[in-house]
Protein backbone atom coordinates (compact mmCIF):
# COMPACT_ATOMS: atom_id res chain seq x y z
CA UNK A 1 73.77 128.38 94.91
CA UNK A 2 76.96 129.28 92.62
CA UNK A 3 76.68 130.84 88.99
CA UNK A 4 77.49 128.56 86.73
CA UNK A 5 80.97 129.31 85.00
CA UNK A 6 80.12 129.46 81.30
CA UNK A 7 83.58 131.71 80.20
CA UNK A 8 85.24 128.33 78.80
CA UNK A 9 82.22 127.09 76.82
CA UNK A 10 83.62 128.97 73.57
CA UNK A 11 86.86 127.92 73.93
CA UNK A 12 85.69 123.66 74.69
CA UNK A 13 83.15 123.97 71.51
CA UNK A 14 85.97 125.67 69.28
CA UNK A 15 88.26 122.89 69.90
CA UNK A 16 86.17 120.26 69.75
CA UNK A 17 84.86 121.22 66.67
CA UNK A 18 88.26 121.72 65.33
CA UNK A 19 89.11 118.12 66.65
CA UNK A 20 86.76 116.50 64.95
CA UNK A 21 87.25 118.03 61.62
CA UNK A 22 90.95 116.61 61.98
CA UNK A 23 89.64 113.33 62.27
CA UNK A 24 87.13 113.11 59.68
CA UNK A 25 90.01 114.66 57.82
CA UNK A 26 92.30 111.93 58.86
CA UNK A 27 89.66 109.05 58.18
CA UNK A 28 89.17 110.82 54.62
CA UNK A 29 92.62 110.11 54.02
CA UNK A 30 92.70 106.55 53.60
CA UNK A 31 89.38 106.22 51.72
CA UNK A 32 89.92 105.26 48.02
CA UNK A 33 88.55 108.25 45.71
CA UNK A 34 86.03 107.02 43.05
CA UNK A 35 87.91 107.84 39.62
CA UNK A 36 86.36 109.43 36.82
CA UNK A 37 86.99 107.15 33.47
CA UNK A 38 89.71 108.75 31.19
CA UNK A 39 88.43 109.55 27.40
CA UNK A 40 90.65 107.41 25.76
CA UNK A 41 89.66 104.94 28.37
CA UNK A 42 85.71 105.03 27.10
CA UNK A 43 87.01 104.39 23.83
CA UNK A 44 88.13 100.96 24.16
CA UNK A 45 84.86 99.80 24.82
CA UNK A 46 82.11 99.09 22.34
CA UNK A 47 78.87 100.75 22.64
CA UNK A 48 76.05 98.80 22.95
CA UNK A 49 73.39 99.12 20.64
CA UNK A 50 69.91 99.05 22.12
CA UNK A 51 66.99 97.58 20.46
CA UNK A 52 65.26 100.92 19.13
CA UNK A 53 68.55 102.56 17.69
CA UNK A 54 68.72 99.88 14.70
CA UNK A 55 64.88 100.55 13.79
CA UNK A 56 64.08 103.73 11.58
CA UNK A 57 61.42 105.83 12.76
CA UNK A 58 59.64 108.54 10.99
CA UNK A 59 59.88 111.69 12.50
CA UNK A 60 56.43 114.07 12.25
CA UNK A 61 57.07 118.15 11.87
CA UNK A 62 54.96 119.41 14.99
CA UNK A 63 51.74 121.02 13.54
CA UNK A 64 52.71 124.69 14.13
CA UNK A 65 56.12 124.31 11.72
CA UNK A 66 55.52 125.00 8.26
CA UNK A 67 56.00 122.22 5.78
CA UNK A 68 59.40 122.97 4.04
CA UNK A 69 59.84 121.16 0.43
């Protein structure tokens, strides 16, 4: 029974890989890139207020801070 040849196996799995990073590369190309909103951009639209932003709340010190007057 002959050995099987296994001298080309680097070689066919250095190209391949190096094939198919060309393509994904290639199919990358043509996809539209999600853009990131300028500053000036935000600006032009209003902020929405919620619900619990117009209402004043009253804000306790946490028991271990000292009362300051």
């Amino acid at each position: 029974m002959p050995q099987l040849d296994t001298s080309t196996w680097l070689l066919t799995i250095t190209l391949m890989i190096l094939a198919l990073f060309c393509i994904y590369q290639l199919k990358m190309l043509n996809q539209p890139m999600i853009s990131i909103p300028m500053q000036d951009e935000k600006e032009h639209h209003p902020k929405t207020r919620l619900p619990w932003e117009t209402k004043w709340t009253k804000i306790y010190l946490p028991h271990s801070s000292p009362l300051q007057s």
